[in-house]
PDB file of N, CA and C in Angstrom:
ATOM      1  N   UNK A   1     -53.697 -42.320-100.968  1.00  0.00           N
ATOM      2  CA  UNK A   1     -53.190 -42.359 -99.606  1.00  0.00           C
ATOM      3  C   UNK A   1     -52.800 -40.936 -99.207  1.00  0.00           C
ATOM      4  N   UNK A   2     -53.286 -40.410 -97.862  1.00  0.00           N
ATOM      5  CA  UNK A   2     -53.172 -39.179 -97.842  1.00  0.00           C
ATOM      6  C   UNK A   2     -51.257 -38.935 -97.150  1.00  0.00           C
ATOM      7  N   UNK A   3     -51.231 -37.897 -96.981  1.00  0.00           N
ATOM      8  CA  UNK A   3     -50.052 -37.720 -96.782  1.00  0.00           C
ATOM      9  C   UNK A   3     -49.225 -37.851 -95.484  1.00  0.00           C
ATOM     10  N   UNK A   4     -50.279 -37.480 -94.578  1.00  0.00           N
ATOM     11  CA  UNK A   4     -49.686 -38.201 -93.097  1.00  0.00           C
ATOM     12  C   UNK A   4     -49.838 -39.358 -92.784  1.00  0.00           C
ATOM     13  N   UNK A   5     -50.910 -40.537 -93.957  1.00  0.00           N
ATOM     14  CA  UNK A   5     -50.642 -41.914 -93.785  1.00  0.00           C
ATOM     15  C   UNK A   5     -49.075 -42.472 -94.304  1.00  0.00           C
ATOM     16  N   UNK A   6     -48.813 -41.807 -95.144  1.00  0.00           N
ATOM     17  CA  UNK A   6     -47.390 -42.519 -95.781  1.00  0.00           C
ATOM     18  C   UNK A   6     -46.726 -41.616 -94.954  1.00  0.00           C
ATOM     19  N   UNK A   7     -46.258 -40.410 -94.323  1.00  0.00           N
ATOM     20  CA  UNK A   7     -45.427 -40.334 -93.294  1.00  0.00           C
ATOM     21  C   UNK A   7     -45.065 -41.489 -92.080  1.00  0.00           C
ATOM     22  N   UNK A   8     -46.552 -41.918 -92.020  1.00  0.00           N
ATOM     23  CA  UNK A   8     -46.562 -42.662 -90.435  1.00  0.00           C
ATOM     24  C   UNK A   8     -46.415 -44.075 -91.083  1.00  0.00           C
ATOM     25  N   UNK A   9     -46.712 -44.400 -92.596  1.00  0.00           N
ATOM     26  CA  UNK A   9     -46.047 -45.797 -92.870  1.00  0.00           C
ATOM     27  C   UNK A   9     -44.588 -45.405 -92.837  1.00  0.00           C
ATOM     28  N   UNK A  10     -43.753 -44.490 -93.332  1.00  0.00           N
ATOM     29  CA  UNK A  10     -42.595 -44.204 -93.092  1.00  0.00           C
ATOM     30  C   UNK A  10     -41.805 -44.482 -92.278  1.00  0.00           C
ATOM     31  N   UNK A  11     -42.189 -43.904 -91.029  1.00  0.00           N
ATOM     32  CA  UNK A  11     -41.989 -43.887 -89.790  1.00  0.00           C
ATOM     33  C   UNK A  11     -41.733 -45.508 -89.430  1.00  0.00           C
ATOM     34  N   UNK A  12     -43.130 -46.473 -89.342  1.00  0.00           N
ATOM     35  CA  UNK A  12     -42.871 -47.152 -88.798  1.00  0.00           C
ATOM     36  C   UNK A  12     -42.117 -48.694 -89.533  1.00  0.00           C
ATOM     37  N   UNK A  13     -41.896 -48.064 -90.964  1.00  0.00           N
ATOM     38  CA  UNK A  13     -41.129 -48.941 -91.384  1.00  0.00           C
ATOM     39  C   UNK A  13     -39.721 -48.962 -91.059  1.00  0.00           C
ATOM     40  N   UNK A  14     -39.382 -47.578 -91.267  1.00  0.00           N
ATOM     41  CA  UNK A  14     -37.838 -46.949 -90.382  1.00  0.00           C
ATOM     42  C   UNK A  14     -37.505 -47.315 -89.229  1.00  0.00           C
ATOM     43  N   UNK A  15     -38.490 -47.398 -88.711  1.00  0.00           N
ATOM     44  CA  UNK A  15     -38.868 -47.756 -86.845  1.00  0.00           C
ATOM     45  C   UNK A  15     -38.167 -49.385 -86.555  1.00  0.00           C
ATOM     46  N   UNK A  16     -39.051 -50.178 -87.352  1.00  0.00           N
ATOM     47  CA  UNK A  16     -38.331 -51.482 -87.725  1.00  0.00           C
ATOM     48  C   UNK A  16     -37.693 -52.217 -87.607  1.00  0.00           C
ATOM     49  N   UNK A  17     -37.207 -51.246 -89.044  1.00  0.00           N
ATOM     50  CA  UNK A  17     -35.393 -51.976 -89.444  1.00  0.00           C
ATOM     51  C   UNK A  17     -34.586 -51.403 -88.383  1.00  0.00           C
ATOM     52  N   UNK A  18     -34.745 -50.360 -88.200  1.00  0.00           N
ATOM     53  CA  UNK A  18     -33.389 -49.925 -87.074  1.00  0.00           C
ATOM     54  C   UNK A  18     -33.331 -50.739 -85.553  1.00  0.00           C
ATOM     55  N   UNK A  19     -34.874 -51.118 -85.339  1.00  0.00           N
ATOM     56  CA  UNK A  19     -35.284 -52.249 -84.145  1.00  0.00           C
ATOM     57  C   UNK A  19     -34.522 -53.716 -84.330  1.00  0.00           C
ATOM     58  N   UNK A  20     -34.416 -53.971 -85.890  1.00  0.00           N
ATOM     59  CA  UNK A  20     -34.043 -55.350 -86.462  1.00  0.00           C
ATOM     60  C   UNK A  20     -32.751 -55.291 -86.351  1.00  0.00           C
ATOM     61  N   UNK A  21     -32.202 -54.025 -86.753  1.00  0.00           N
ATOM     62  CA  UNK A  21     -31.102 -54.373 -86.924  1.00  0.00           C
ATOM     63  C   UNK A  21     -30.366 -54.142 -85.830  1.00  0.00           C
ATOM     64  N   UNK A  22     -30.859 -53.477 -84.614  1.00  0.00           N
ATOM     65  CA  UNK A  22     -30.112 -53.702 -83.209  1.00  0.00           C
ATOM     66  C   UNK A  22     -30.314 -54.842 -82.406  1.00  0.00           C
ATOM     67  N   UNK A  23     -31.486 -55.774 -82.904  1.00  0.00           N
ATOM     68  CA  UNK A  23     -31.409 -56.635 -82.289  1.00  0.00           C
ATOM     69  C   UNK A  23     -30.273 -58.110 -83.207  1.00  0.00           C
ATOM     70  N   UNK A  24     -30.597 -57.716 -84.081  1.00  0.00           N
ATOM     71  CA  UNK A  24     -29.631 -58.891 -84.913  1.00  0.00           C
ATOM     72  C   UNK A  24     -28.406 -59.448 -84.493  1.00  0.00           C
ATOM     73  N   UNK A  25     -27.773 -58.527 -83.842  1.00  0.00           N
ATOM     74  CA  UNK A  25     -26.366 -59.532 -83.120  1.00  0.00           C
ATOM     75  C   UNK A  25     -26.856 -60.269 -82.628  1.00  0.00           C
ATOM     76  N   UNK A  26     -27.824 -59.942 -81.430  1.00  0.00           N
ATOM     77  CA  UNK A  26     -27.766 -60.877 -80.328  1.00  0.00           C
ATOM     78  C   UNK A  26     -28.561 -61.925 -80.794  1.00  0.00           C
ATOM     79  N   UNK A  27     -29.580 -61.771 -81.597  1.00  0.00           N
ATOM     80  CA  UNK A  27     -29.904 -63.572 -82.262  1.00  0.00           C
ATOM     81  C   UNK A  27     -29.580 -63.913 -83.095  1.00  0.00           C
ATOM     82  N   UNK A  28     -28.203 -63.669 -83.366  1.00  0.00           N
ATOM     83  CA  UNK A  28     -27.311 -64.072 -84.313  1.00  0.00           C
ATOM     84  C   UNK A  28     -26.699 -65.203 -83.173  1.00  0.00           C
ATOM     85  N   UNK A  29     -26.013 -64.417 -82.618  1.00  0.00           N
ATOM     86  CA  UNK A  29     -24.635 -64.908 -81.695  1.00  0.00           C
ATOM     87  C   UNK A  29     -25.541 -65.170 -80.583  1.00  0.00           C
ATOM     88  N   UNK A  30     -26.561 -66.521 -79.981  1.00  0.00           N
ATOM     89  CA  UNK A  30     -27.255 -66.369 -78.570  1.00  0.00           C
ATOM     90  C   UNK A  30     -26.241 -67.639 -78.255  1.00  0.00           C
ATOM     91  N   UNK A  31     -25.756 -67.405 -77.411  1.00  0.00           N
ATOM     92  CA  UNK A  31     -25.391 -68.698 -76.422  1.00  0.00           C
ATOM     93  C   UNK A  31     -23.952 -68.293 -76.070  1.00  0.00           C
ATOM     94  N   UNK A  32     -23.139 -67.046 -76.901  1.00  0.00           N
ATOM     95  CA  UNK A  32     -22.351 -66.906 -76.367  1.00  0.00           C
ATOM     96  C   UNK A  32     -20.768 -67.585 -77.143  1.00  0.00           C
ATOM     97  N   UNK A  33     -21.096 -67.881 -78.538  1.00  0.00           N
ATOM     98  CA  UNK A  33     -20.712 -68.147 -79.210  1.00  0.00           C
ATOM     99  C   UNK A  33     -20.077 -67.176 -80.545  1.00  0.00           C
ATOM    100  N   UNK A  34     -19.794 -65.474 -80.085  1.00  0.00           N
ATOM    101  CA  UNK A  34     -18.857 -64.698 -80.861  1.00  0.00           C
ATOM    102  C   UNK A  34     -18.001 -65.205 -81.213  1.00  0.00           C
ATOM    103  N   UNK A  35     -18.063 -64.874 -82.358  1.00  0.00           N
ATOM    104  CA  UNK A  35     -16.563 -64.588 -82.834  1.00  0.00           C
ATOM    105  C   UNK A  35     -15.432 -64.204 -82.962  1.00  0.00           C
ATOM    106  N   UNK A  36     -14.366 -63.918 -82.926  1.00  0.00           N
ATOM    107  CA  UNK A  36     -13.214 -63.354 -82.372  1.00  0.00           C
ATOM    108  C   UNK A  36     -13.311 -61.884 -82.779  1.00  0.00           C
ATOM    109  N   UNK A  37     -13.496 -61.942 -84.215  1.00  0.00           N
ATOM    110  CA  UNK A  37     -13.355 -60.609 -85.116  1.00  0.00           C
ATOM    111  C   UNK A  37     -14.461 -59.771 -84.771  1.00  0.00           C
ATOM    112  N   UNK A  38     -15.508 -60.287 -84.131  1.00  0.00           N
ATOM    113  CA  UNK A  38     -16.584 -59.452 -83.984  1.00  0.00           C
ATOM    114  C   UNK A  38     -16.650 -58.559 -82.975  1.00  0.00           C
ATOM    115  N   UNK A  39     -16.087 -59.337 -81.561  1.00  0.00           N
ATOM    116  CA  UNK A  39     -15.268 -59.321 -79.961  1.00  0.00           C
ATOM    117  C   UNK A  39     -14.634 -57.906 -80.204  1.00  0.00           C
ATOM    118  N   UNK A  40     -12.991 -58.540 -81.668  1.00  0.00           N
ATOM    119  CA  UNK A  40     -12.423 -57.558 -81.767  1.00  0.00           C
ATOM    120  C   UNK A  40     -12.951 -55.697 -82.170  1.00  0.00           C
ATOM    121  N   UNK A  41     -13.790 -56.105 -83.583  1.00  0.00           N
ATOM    122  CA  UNK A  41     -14.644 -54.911 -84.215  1.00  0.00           C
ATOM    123  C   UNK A  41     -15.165 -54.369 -82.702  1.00  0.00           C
ATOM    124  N   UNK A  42     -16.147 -54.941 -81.898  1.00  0.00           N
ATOM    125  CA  UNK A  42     -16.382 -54.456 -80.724  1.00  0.00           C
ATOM    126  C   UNK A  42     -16.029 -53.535 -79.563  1.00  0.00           C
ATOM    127  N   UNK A  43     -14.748 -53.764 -79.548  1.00  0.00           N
ATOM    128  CA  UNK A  43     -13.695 -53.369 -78.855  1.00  0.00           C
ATOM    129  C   UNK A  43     -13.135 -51.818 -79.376  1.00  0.00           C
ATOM    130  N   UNK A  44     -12.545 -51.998 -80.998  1.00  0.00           N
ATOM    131  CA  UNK A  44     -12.082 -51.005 -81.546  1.00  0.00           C
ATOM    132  C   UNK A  44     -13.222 -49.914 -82.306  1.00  0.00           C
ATOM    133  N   UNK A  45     -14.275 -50.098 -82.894  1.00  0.00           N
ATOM    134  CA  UNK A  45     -14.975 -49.668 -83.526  1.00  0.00           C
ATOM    135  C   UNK A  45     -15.250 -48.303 -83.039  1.00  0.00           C
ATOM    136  N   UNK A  46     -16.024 -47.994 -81.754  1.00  0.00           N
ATOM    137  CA  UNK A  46     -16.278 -46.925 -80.958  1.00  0.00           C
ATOM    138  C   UNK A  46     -14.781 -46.104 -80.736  1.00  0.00           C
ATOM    139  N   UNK A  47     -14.082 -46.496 -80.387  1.00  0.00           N
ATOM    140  CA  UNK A  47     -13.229 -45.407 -80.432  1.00  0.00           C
ATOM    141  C   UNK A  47     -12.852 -44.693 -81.713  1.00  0.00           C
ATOM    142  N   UNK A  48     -13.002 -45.704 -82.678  1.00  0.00           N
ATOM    143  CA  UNK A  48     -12.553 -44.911 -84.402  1.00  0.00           C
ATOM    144  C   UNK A  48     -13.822 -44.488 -84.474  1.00  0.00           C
ATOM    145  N   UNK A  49     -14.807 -44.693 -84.263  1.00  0.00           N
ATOM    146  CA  UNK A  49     -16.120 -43.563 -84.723  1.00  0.00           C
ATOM    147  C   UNK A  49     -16.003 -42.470 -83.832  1.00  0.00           C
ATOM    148  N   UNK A  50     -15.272 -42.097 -82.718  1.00  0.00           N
ATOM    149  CA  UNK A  50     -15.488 -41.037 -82.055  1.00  0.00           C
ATOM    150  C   UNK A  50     -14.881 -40.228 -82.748  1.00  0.00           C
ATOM    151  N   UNK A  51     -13.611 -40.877 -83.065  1.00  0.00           N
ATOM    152  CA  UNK A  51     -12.149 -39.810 -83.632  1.00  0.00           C
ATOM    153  C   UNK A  51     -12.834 -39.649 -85.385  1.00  0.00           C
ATOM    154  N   UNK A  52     -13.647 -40.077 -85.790  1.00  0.00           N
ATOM    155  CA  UNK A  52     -13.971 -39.966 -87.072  1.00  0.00           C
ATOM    156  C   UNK A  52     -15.042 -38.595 -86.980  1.00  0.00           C
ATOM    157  N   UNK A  53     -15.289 -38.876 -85.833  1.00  0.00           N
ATOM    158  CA  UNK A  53     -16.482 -37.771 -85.721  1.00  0.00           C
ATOM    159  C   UNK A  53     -16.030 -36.271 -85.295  1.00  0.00           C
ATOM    160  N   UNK A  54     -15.017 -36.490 -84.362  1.00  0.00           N
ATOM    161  CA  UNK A  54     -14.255 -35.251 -84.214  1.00  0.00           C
ATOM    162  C   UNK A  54     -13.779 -34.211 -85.025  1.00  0.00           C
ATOM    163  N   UNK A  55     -12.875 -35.673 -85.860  1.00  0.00           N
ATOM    164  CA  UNK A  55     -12.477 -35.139 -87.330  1.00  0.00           C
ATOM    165  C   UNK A  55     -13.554 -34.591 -88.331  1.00  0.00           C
ATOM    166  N   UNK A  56     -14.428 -34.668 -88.175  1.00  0.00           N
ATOM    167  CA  UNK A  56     -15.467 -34.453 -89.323  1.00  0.00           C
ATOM    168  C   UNK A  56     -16.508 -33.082 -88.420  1.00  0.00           C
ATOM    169  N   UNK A  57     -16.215 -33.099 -86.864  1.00  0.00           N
ATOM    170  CA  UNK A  57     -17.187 -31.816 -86.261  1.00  0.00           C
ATOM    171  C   UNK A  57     -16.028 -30.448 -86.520  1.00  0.00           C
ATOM    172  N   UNK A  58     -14.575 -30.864 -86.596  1.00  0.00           N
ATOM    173  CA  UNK A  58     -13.456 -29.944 -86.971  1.00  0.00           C
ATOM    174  C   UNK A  58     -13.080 -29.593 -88.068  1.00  0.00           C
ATOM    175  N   UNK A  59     -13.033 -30.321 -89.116  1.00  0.00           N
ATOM    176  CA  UNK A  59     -12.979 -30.163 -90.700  1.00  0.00           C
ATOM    177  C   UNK A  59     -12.898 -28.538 -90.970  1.00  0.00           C
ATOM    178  N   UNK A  60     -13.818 -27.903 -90.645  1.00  0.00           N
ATOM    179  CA  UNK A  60     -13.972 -26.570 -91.299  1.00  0.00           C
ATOM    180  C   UNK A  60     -13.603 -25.452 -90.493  1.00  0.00           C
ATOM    181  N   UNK A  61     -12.782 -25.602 -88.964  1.00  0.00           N
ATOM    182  CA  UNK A  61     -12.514 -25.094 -87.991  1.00  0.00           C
ATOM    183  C   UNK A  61     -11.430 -24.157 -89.000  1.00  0.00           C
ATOM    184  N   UNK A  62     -11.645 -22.561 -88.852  1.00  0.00           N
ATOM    185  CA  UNK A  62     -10.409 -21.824 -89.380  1.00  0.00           C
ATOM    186  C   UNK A  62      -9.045 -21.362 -88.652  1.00  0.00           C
ATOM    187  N   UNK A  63      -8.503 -21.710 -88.694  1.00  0.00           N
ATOM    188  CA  UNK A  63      -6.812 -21.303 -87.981  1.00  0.00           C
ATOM    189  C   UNK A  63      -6.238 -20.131 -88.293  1.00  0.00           C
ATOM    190  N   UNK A  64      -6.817 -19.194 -89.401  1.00  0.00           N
ATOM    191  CA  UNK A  64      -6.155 -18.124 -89.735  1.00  0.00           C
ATOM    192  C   UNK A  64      -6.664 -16.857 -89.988  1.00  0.00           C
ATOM    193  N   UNK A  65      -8.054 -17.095 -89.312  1.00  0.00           N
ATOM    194  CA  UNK A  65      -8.697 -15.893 -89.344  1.00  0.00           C
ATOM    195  C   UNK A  65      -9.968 -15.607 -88.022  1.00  0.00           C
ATOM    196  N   UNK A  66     -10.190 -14.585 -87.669  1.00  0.00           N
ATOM    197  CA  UNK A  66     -10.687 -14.447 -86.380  1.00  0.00           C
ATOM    198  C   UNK A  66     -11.854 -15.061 -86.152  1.00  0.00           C
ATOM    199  N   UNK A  67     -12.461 -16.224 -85.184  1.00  0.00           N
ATOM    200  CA  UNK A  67     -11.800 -16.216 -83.670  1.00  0.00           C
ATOM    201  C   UNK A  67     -10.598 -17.187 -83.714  1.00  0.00           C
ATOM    202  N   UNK A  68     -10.077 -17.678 -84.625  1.00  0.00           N
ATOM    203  CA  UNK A  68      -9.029 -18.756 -84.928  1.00  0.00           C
ATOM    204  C   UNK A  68      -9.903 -19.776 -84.205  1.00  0.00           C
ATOM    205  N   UNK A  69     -10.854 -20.409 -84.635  1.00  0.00           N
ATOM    206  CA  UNK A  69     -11.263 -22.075 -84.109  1.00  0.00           C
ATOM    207  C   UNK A  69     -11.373 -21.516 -82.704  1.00  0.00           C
ATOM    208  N   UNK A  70     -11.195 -20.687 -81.789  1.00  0.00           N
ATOM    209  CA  UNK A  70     -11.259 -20.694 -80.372  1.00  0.00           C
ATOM    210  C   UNK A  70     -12.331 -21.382 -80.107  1.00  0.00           C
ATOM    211  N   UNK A  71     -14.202 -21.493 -80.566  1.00  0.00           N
ATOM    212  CA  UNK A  71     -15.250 -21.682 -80.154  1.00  0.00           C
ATOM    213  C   UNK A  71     -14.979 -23.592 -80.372  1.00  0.00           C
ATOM    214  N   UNK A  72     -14.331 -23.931 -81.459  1.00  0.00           N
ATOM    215  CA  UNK A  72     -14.083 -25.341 -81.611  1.00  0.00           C
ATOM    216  C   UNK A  72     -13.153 -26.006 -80.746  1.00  0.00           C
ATOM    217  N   UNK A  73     -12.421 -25.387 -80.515  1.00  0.00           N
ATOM    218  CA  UNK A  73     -10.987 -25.862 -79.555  1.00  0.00           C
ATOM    219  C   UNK A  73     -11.819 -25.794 -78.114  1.00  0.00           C
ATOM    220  N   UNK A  74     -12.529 -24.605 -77.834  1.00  0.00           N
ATOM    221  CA  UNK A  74     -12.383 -24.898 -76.573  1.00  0.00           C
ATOM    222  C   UNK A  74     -13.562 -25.559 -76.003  1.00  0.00           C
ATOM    223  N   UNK A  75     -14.727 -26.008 -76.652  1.00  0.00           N
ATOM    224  CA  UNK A  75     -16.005 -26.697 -76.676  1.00  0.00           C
ATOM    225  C   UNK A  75     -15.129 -28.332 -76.376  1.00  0.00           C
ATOM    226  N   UNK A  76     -14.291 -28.386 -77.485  1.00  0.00           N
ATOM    227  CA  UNK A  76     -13.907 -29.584 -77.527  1.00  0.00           C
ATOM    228  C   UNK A  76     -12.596 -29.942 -76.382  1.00  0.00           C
ATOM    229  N   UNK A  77     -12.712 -29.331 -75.727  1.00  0.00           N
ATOM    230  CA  UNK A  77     -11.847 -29.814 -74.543  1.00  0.00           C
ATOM    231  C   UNK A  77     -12.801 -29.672 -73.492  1.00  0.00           C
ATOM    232  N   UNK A  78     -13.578 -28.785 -73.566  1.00  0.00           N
ATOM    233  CA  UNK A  78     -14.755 -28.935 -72.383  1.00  0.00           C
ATOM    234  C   UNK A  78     -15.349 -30.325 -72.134  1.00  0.00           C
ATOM    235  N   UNK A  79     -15.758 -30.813 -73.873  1.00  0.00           N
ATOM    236  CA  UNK A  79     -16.553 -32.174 -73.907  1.00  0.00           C
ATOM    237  C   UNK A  79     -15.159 -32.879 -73.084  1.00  0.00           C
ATOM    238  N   UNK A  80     -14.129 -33.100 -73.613  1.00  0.00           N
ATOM    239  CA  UNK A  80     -12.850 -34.222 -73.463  1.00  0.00           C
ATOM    240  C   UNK A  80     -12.732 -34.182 -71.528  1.00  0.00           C
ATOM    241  N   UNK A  81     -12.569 -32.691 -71.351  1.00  0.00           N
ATOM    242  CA  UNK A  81     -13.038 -32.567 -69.620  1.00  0.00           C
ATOM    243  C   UNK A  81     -13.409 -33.447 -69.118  1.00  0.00           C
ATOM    244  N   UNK A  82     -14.787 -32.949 -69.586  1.00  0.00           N
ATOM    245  CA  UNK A  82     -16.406 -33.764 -68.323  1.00  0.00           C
ATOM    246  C   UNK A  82     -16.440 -34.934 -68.717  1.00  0.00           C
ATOM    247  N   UNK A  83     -15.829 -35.573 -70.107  1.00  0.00           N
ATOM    248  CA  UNK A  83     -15.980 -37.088 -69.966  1.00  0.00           C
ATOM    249  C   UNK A  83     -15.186 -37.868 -69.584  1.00  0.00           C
ATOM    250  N   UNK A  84     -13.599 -37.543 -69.289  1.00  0.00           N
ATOM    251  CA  UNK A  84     -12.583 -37.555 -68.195  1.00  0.00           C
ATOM    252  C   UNK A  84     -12.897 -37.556 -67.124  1.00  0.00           C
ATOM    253  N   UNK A  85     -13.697 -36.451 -66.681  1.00  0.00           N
ATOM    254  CA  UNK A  85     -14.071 -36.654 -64.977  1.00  0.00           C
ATOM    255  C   UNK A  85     -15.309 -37.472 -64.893  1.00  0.00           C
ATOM    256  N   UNK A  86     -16.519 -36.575 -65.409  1.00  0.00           N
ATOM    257  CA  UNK A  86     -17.840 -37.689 -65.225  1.00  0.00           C
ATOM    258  C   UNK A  86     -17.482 -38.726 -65.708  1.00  0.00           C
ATOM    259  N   UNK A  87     -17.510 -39.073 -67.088  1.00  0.00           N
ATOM    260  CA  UNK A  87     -17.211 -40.454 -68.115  1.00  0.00           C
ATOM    261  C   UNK A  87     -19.184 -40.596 -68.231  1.00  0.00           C
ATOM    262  N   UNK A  88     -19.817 -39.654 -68.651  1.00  0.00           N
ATOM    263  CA  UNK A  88     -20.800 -39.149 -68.435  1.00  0.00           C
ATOM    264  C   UNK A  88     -21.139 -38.283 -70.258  1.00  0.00           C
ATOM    265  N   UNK A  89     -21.224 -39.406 -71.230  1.00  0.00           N
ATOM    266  CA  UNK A  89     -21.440 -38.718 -72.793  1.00  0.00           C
ATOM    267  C   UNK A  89     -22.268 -38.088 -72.657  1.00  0.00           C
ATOM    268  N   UNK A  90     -23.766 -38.209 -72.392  1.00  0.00           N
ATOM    269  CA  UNK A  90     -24.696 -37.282 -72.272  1.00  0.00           C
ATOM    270  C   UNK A  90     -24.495 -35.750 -71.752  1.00  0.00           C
ATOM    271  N   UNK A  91     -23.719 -35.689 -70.793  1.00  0.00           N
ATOM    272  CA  UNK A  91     -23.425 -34.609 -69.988  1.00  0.00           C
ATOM    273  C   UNK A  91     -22.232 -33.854 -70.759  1.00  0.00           C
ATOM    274  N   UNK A  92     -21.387 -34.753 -71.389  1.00  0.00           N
ATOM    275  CA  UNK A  92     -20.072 -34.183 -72.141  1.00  0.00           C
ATOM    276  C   UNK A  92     -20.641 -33.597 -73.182  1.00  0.00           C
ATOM    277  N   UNK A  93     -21.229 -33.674 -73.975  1.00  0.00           N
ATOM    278  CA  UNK A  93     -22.086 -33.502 -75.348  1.00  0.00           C
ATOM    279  C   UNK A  93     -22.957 -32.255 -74.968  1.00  0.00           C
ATOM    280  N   UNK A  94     -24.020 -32.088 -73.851  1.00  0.00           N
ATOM    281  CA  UNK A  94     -24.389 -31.255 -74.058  1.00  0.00           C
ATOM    282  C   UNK A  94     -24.198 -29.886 -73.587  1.00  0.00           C
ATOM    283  N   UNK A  95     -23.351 -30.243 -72.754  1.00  0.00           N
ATOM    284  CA  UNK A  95     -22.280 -29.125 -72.085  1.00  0.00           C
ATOM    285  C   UNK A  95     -21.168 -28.491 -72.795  1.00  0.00           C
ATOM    286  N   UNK A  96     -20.848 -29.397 -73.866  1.00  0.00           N
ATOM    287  CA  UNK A  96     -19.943 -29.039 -74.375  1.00  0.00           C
ATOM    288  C   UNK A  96     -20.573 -28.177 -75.834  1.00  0.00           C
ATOM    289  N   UNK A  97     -21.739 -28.600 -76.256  1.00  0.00           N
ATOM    290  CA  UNK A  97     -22.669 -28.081 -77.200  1.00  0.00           C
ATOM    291  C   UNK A  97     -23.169 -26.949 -76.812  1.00  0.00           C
ATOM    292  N   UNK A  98     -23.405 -26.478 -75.381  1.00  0.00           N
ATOM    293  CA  UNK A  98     -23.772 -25.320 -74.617  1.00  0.00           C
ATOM    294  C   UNK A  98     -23.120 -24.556 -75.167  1.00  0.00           C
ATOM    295  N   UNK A  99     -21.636 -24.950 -74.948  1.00  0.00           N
ATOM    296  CA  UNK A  99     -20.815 -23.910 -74.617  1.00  0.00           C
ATOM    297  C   UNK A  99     -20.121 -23.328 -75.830  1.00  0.00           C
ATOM    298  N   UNK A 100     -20.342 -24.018 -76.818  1.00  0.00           N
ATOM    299  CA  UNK A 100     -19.889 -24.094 -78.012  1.00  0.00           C
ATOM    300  C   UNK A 100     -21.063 -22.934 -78.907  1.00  0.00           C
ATOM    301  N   UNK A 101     -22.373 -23.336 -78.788  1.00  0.00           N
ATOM    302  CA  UNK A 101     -23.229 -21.697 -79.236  1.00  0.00           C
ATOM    303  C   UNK A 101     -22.848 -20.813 -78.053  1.00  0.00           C
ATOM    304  N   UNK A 102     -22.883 -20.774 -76.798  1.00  0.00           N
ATOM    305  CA  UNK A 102     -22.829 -19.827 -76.124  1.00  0.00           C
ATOM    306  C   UNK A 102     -21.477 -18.761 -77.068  1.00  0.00           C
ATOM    307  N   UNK A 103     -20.152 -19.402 -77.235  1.00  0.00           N
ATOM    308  CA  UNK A 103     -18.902 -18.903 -77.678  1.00  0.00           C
ATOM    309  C   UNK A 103     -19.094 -18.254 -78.929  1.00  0.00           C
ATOM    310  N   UNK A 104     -19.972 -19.179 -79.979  1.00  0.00           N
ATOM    311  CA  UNK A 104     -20.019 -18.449 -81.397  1.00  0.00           C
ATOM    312  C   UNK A 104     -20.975 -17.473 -81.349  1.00  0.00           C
ATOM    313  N   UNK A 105     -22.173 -16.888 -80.344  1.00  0.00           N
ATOM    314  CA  UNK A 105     -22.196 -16.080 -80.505  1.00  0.00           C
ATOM    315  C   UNK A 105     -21.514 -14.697 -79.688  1.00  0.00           C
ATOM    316  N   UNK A 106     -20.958 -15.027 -79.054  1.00  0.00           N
ATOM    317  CA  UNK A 106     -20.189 -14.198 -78.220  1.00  0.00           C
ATOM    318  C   UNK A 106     -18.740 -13.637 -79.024  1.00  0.00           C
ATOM    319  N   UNK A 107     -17.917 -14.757 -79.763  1.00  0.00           N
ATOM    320  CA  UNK A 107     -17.224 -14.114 -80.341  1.00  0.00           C
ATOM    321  C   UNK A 107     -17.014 -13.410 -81.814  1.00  0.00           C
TER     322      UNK A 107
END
């Protein structure tokens, strides 16, 4: 099997499961019949993956040596900004990703 055939079996096996597995709630649960805990997970989940992610894009941000985190701090209030005003992730993310290389190489 040459080598861009098993890439593209790759692909579309990957392709798939990630298809399967976004559709799986909903023909799990069709009629409207959730569960409480699931409702709940629903509800809370996204906000702890944001703050998990924050925590983990900041992790290595330095506080004690020059630019002190400035390019992290202030990217990340840019994003917190525009998704405050827009409420617009796409736009928060990449504006805020702009601005964030624009800074590291500038400072």
């Amino acid at each position: 099997m040459s080598a861009n055939i098993h890439a593209a079996l790759l692909v579309a096996v990957m392709s798939a499961v990630t298809i399967l597995l976004r559709f799986l709630p909903f023909l799990i649960f069709r009629g409207g019949n959730t569960p409480a805990y699931i409702s709940y997970l629903g509800g809370v989940l996204p906000r702890a993956i944001i703050g998990m992610l924050v925590i983990y894009c900041l992790r290595e941000a330095d506080l004690f040596s020059a630019p002190f985190a400035l390019p992290e701090l202030i990217s990340a209030a840019v994003v917190a900004g525009l998704q405050r005003w827009k409420r617009n992730s796409l736009v928060s993310i990449i504006f805020g990703t702009a601005i964030y290389m624009l800074l590291i190489r500038v400072m």
